[in-house]
N, C-alpha and C. Protein backbone atom coordinates (compact mmCIF):
# COMPACT_ATOMS: atom_id res chain seq x y z
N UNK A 1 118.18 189.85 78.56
CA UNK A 1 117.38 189.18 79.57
C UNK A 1 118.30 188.53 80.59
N UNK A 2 118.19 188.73 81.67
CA UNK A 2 118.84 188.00 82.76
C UNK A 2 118.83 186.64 82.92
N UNK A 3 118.02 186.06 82.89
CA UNK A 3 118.01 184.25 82.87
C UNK A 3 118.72 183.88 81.59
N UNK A 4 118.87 184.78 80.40
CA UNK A 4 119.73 184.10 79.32
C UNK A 4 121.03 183.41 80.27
N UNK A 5 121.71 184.34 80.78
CA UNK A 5 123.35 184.21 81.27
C UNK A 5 123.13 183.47 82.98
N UNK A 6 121.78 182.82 83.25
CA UNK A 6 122.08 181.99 84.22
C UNK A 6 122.23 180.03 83.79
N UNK A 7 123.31 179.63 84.54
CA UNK A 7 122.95 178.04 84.78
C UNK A 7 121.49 178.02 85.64
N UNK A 8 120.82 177.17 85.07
CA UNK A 8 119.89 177.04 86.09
C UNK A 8 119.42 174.66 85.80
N UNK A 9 119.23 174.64 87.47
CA UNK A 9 119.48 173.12 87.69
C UNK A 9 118.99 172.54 88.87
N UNK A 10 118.42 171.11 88.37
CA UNK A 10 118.21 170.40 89.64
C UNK A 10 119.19 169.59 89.60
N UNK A 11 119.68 169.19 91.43
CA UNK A 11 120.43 167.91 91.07
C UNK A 11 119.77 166.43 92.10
N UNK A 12 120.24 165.55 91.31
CA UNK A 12 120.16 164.81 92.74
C UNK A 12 120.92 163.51 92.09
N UNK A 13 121.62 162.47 93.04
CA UNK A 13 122.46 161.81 93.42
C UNK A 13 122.27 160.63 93.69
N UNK A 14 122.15 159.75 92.83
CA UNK A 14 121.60 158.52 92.85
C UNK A 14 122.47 157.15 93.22
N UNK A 15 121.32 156.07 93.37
CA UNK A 15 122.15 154.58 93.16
C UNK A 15 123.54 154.17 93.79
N UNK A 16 123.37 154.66 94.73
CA UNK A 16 124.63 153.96 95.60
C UNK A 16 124.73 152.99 96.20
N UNK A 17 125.21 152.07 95.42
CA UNK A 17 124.87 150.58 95.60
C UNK A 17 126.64 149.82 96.93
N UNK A 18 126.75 150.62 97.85
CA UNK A 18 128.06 150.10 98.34
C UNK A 18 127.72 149.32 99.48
N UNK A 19 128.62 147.94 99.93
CA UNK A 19 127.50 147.93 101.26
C UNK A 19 127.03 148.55 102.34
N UNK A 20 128.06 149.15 102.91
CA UNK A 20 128.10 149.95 103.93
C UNK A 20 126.84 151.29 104.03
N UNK A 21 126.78 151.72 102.91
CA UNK A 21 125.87 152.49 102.77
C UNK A 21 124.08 151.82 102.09
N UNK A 22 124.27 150.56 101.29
CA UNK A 22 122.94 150.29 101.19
C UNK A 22 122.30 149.58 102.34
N UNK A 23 123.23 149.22 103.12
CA UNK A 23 122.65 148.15 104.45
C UNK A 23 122.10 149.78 105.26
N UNK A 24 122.38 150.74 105.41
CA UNK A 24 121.75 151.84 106.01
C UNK A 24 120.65 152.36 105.24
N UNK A 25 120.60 152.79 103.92
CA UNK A 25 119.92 153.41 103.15
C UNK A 25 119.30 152.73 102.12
N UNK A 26 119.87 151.62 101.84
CA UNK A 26 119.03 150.80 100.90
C UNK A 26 119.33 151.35 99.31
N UNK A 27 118.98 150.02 98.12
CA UNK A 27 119.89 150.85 97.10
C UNK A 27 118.52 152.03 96.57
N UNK A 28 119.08 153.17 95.72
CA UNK A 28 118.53 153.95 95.47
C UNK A 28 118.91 155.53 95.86
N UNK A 29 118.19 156.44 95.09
CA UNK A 29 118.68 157.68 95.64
C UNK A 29 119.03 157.49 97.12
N UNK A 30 119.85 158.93 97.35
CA UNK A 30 120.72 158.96 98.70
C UNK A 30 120.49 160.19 99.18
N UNK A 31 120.80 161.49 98.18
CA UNK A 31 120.13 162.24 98.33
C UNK A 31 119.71 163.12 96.99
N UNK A 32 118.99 164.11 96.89
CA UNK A 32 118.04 164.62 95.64
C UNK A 32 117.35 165.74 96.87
N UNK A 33 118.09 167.25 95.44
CA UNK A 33 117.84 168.73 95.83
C UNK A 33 116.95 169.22 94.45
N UNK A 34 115.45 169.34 95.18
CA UNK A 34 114.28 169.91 94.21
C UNK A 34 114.32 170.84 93.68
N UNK A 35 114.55 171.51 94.79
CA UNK A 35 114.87 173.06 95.68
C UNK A 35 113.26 174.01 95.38
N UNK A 36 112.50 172.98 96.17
CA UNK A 36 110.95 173.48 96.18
C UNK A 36 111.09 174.12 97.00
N UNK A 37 111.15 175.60 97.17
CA UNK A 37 111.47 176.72 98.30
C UNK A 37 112.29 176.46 99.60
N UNK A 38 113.26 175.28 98.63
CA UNK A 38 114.47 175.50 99.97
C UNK A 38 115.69 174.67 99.08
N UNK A 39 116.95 174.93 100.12
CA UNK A 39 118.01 174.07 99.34
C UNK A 39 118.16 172.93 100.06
N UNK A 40 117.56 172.26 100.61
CA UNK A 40 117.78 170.73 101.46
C UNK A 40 117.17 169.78 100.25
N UNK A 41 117.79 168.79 100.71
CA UNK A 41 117.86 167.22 100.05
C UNK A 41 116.19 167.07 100.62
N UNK A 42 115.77 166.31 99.56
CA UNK A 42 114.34 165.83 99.66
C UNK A 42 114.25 164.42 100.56
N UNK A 43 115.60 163.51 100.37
CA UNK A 43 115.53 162.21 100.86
C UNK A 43 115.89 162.05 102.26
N UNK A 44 117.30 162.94 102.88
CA UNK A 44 117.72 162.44 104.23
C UNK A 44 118.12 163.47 104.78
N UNK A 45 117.58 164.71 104.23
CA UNK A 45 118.18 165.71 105.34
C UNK A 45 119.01 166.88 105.08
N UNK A 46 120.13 166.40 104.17
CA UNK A 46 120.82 166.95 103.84
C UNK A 46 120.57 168.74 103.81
N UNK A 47 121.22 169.54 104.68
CA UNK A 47 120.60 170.92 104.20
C UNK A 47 121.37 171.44 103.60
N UNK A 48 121.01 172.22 102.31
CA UNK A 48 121.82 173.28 101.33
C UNK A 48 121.50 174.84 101.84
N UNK A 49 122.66 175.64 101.81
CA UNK A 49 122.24 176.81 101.73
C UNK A 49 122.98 177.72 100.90
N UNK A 50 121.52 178.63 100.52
CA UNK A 50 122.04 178.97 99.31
C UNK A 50 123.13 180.63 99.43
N UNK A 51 124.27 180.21 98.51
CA UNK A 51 125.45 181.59 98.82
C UNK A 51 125.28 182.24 97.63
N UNK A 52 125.85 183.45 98.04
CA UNK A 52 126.22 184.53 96.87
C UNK A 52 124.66 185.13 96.73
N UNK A 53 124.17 184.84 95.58
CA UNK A 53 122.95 185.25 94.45
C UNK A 53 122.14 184.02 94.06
N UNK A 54 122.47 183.18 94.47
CA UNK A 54 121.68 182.14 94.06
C UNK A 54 120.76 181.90 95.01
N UNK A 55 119.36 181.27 94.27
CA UNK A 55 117.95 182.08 94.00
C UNK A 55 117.73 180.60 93.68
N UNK A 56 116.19 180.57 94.29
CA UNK A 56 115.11 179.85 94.10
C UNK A 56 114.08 179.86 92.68
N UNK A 57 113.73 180.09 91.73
CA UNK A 57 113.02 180.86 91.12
C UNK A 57 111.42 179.96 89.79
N UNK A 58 110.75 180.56 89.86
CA UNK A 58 110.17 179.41 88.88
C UNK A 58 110.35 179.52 87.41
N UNK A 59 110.49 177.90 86.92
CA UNK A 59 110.78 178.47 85.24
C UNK A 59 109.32 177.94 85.20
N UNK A 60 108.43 178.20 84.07
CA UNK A 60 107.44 177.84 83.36
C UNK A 60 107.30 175.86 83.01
N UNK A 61 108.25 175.41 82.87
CA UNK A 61 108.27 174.22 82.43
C UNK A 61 108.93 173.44 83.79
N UNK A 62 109.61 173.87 84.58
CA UNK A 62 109.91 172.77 85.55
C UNK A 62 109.62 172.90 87.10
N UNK A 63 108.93 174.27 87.02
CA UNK A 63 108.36 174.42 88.33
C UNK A 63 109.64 175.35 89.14
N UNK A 64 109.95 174.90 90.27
CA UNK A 64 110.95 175.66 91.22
C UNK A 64 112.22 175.30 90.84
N UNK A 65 113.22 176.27 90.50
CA UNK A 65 114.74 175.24 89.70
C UNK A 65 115.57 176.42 91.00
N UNK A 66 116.73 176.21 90.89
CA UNK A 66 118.10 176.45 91.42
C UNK A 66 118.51 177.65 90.08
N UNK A 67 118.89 178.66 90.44
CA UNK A 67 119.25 179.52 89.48
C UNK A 67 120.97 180.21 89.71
N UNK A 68 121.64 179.86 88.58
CA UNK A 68 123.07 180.40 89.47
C UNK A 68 123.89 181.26 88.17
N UNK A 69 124.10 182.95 88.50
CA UNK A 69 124.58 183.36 87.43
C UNK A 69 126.15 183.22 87.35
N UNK A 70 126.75 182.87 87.73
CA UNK A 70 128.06 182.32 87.75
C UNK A 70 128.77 183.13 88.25
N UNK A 71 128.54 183.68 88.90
CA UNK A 71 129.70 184.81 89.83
C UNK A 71 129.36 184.60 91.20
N UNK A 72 130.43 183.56 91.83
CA UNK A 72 130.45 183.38 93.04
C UNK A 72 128.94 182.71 93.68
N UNK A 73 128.13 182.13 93.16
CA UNK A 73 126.81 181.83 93.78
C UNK A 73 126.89 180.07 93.80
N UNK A 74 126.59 179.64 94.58
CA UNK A 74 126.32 178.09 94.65
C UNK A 74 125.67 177.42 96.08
N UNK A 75 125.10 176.70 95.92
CA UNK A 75 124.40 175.82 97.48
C UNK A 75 125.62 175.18 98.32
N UNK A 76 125.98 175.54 99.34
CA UNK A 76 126.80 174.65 100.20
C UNK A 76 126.10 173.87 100.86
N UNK A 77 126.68 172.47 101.11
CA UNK A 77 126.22 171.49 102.02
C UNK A 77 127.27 170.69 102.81
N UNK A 78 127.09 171.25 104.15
CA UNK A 78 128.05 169.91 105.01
C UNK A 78 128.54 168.86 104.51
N UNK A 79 129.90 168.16 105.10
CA UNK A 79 130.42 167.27 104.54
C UNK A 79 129.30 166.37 105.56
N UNK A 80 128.88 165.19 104.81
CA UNK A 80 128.04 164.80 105.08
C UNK A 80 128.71 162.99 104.89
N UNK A 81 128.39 162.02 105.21
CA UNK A 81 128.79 160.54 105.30
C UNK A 81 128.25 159.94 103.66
N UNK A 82 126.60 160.30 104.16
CA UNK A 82 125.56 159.56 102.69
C UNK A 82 126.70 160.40 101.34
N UNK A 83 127.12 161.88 101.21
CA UNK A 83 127.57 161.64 100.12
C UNK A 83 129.06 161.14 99.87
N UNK A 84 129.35 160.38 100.53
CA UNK A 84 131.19 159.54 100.46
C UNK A 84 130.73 158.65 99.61
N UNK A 85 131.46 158.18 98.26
CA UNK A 85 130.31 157.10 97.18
C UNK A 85 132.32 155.79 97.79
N UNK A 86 133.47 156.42 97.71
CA UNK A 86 134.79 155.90 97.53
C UNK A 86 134.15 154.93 96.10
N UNK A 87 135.15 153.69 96.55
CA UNK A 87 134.98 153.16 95.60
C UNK A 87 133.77 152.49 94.69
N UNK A 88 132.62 153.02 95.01
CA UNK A 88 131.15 151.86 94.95
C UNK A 88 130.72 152.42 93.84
N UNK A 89 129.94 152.03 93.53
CA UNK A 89 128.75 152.12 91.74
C UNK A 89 127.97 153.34 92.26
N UNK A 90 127.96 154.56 91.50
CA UNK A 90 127.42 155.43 92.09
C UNK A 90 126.54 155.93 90.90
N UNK A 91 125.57 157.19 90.88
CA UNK A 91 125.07 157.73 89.28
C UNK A 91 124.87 159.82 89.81
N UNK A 92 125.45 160.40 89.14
CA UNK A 92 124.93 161.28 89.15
C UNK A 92 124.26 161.98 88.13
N UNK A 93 123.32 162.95 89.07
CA UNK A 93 122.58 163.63 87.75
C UNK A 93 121.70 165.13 87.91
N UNK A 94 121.91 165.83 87.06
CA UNK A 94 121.16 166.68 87.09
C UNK A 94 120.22 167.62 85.64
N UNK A 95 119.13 168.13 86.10
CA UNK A 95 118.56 169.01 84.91
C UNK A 95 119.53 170.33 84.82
N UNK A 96 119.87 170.80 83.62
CA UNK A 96 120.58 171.77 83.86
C UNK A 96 119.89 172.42 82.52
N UNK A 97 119.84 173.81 82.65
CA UNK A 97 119.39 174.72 80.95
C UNK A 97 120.55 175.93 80.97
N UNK A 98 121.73 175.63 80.25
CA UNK A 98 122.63 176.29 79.92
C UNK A 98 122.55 177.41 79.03
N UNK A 99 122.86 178.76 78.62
CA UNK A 99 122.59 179.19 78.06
C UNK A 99 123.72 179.36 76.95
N UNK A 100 123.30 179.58 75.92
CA UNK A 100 124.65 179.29 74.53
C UNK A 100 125.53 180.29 75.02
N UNK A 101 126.75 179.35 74.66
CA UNK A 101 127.96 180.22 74.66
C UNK A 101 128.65 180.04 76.06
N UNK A 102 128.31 179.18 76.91
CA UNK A 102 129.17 179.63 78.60
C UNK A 102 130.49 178.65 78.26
N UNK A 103 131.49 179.21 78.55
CA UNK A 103 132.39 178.85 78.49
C UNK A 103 132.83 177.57 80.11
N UNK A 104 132.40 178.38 80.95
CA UNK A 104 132.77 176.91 82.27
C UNK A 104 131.70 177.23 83.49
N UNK A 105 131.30 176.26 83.69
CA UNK A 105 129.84 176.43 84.81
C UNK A 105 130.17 174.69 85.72
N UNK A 106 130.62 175.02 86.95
CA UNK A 106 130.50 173.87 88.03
C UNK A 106 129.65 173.77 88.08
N UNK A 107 128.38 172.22 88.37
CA UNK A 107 127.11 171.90 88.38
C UNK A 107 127.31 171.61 89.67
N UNK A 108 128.28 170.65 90.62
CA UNK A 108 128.59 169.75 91.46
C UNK A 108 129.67 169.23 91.63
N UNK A 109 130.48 169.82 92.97
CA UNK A 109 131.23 169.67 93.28
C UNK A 109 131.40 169.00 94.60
N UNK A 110 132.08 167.65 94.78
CA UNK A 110 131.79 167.57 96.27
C UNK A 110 133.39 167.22 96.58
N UNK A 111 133.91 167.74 97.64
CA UNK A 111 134.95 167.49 97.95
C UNK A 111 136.10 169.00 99.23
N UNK A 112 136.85 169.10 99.76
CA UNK A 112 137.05 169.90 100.17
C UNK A 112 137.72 171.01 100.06
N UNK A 113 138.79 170.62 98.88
CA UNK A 113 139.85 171.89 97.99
C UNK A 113 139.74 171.13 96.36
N UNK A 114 139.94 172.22 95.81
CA UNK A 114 140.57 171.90 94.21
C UNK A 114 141.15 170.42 94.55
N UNK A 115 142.06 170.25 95.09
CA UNK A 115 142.94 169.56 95.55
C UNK A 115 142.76 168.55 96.30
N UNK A 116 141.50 168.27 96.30
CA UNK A 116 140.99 167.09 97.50
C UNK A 116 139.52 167.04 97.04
N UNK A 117 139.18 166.99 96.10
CA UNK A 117 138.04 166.10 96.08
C UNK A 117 137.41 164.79 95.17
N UNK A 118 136.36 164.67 95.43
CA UNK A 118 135.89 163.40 95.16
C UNK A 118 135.52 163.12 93.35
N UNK A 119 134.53 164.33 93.60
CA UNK A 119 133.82 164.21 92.17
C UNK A 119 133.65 165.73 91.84
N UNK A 120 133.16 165.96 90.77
CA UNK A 120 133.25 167.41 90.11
C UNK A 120 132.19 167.25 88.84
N UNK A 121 131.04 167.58 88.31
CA UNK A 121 130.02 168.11 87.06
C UNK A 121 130.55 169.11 87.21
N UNK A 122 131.07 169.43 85.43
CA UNK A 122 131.04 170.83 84.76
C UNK A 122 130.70 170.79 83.45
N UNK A 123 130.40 171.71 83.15
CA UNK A 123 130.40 172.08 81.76
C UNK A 123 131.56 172.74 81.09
N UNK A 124 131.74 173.19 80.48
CA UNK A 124 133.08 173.55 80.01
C UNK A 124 132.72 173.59 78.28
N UNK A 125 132.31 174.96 77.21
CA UNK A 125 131.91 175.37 76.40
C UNK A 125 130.64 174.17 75.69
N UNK A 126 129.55 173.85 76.56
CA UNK A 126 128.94 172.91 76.31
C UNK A 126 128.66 171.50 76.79
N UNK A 127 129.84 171.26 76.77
CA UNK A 127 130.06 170.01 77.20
C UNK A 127 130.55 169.25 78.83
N UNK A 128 129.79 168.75 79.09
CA UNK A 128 129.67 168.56 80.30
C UNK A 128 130.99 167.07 80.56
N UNK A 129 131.21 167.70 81.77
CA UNK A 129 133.33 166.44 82.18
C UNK A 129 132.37 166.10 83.46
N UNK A 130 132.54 164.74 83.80
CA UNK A 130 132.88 164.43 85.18
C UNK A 130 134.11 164.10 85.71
N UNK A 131 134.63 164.70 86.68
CA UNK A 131 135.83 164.56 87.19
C UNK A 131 135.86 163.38 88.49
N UNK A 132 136.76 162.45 88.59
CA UNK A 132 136.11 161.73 89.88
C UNK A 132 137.78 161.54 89.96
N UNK A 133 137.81 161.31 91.33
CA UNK A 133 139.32 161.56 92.43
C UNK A 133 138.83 160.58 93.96
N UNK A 134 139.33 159.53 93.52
CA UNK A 134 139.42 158.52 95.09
C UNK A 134 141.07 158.79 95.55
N UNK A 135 141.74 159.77 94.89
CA UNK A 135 142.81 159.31 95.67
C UNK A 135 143.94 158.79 95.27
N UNK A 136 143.54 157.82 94.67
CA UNK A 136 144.72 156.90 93.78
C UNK A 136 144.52 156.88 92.12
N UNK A 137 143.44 157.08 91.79
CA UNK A 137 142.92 157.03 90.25
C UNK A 137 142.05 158.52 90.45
N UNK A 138 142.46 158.91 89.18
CA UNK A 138 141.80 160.06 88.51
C UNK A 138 141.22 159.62 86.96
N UNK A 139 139.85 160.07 86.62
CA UNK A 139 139.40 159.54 85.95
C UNK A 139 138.41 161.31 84.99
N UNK A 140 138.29 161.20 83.82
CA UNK A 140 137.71 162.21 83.15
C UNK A 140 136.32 161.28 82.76
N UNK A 141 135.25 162.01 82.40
CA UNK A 141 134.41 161.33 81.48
C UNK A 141 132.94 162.17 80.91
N UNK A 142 133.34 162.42 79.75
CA UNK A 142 132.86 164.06 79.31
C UNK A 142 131.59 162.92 78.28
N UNK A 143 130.68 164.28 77.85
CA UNK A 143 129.43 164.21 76.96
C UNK A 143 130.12 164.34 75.54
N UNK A 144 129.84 163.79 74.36
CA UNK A 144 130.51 164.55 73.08
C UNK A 144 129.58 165.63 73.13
N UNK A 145 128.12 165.66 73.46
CA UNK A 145 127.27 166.44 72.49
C UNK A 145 127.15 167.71 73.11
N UNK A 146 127.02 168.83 73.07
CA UNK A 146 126.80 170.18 73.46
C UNK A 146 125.53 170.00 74.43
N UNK A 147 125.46 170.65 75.42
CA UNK A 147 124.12 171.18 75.84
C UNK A 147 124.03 171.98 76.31
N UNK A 148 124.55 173.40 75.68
CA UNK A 148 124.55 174.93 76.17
C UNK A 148 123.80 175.72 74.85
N UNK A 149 122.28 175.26 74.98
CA UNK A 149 121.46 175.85 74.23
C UNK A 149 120.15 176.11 74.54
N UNK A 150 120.04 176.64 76.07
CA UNK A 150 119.08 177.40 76.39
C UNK A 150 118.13 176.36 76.69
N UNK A 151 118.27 175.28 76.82
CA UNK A 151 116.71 174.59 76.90
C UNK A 151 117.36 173.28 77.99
N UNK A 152 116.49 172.87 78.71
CA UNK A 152 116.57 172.06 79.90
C UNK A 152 117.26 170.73 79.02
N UNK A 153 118.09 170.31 80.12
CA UNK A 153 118.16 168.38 79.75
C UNK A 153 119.10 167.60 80.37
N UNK A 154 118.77 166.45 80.67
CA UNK A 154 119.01 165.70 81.74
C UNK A 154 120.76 164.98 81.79
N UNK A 155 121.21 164.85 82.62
CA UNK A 155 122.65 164.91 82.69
C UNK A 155 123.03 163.78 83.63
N UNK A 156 123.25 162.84 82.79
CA UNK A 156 123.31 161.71 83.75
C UNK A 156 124.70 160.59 83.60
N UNK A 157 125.73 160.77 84.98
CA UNK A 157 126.69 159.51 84.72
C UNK A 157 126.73 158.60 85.90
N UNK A 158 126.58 157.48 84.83
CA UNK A 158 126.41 156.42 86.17
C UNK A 158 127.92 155.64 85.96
N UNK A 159 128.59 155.76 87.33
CA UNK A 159 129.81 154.84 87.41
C UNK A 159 129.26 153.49 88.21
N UNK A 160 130.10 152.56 87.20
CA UNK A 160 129.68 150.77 87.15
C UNK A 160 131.31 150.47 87.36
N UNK A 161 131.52 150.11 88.91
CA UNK A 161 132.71 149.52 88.91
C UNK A 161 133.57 148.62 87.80
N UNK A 162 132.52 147.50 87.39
CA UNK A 162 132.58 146.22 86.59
C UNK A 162 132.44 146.77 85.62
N UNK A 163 131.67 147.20 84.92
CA UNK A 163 131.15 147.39 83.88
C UNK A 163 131.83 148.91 83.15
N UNK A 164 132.23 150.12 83.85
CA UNK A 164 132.38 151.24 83.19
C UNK A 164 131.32 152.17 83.88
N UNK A 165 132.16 153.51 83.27
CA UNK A 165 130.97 154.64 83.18
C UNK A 165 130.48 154.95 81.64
N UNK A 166 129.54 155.58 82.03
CA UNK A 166 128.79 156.07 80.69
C UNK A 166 128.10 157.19 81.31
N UNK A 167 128.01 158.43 80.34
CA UNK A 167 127.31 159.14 80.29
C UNK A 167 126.25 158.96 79.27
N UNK A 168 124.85 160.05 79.47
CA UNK A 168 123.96 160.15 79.18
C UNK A 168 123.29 161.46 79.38
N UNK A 169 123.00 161.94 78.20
CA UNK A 169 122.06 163.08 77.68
C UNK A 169 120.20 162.83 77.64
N UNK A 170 119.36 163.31 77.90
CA UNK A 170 118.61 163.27 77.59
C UNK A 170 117.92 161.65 77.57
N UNK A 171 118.66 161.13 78.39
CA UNK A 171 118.18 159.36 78.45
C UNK A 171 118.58 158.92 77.90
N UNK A 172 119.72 159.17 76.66
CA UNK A 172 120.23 158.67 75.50
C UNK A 172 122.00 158.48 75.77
N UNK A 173 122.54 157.53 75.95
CA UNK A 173 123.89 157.45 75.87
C UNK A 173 124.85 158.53 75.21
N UNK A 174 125.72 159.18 75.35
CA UNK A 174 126.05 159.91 74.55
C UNK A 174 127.87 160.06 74.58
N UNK A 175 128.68 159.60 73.86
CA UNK A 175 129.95 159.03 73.89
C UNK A 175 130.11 157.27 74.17
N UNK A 176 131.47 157.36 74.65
CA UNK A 176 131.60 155.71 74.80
C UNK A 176 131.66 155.62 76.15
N UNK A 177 131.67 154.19 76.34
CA UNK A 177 131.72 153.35 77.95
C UNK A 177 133.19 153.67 78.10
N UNK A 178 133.11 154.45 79.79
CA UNK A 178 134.73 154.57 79.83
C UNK A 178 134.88 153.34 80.83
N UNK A 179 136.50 153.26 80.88
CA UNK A 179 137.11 152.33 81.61
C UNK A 179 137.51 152.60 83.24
N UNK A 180 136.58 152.57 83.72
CA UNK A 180 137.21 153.64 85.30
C UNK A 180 138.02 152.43 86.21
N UNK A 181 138.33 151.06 85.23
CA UNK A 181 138.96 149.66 86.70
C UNK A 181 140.31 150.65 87.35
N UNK A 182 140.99 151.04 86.57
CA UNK A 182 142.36 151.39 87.12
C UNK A 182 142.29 152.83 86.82
């Protein structure tokens, strides 16, 4: 079956609590891709378009998802201001339904080379890394638990200057509070 061997995902990009950007936008999502018969951001504009093979498509349980079989397909979007988080409290997140066994699937990447960017969602045999790069600090902060088993679930890391990051599975914490001060 063909949808076995696709990522398929919503994302959207939350809680950017910095001033510069909440005195414009206020705190709360910034932007968030449905992708209800299109690849643009639901909140400010943002337009995605979709490259390679990647497809709009409906699953049964979540309505219109983002479908990407991993060969060369992904949504591009302008470098855009709203998504610059630098140093501020940011959360990302997305639905993703992995199918068993993928060895490495980019969810979200924003930045301009390997070599220059900001933040990075992957999976990587299950387990989902966030990569984050201001520049001066590089920081990892992965899921313990697998979620490359065919069935939808929610993918969520919120970076807390003060406080840490944490990831979260399914609404549920999943590993420890990392240390992102330095």
């Amino acid at each position: 079956m063909i949808m076995s061997k696709r990522l398929i995902c919503l994302i959207g990009i939350l809680g950017i609590l910095t001033s510069s950007l909440s005195a414009v936008y206020g705190v709360g999502p910034v932007a968030r891709w449905e992708f209800e018969g299109d690849a643009n951001d639901s909140i400010t504009g943002v337009a995605g378009v979709l490259q390679g093979n990647a497809q709009i498509i409906t699953d049964p349980e979540r309505g219109q998802v983002l479908s990407l079989d991993g060969d060369g397909d992904y949504v591009y979007v302008d470098d855009n201001d709203v998504l610059d988080f630098a140093a501020a409290n940011f959360t990302l997140s997305a639905w993703v339904k992995a199918p068993v066994g993928e060895s490495y699937r980019t969810i979200l990447w924003k930045g301009a080379t390997a070599a220059d960017w900001y933040y990075v969602l992957l999976m990587t045999t299950g387990i989902a890394h966030n990569y984050i790069d201001d520049g001066s600090v590089y920081k990892v902060i992965s899921t313990q638990s697998s979620v490359d088993d065919g069935q939808w679930h929610s993918l969520i890391f919120v970076f807390d200057t003060v406080n840490g990051a944490q990831c979260y599975i399914d609404n549920y914490p999943d590993g420890d509070l990392y240390d992102i001060s330095t």
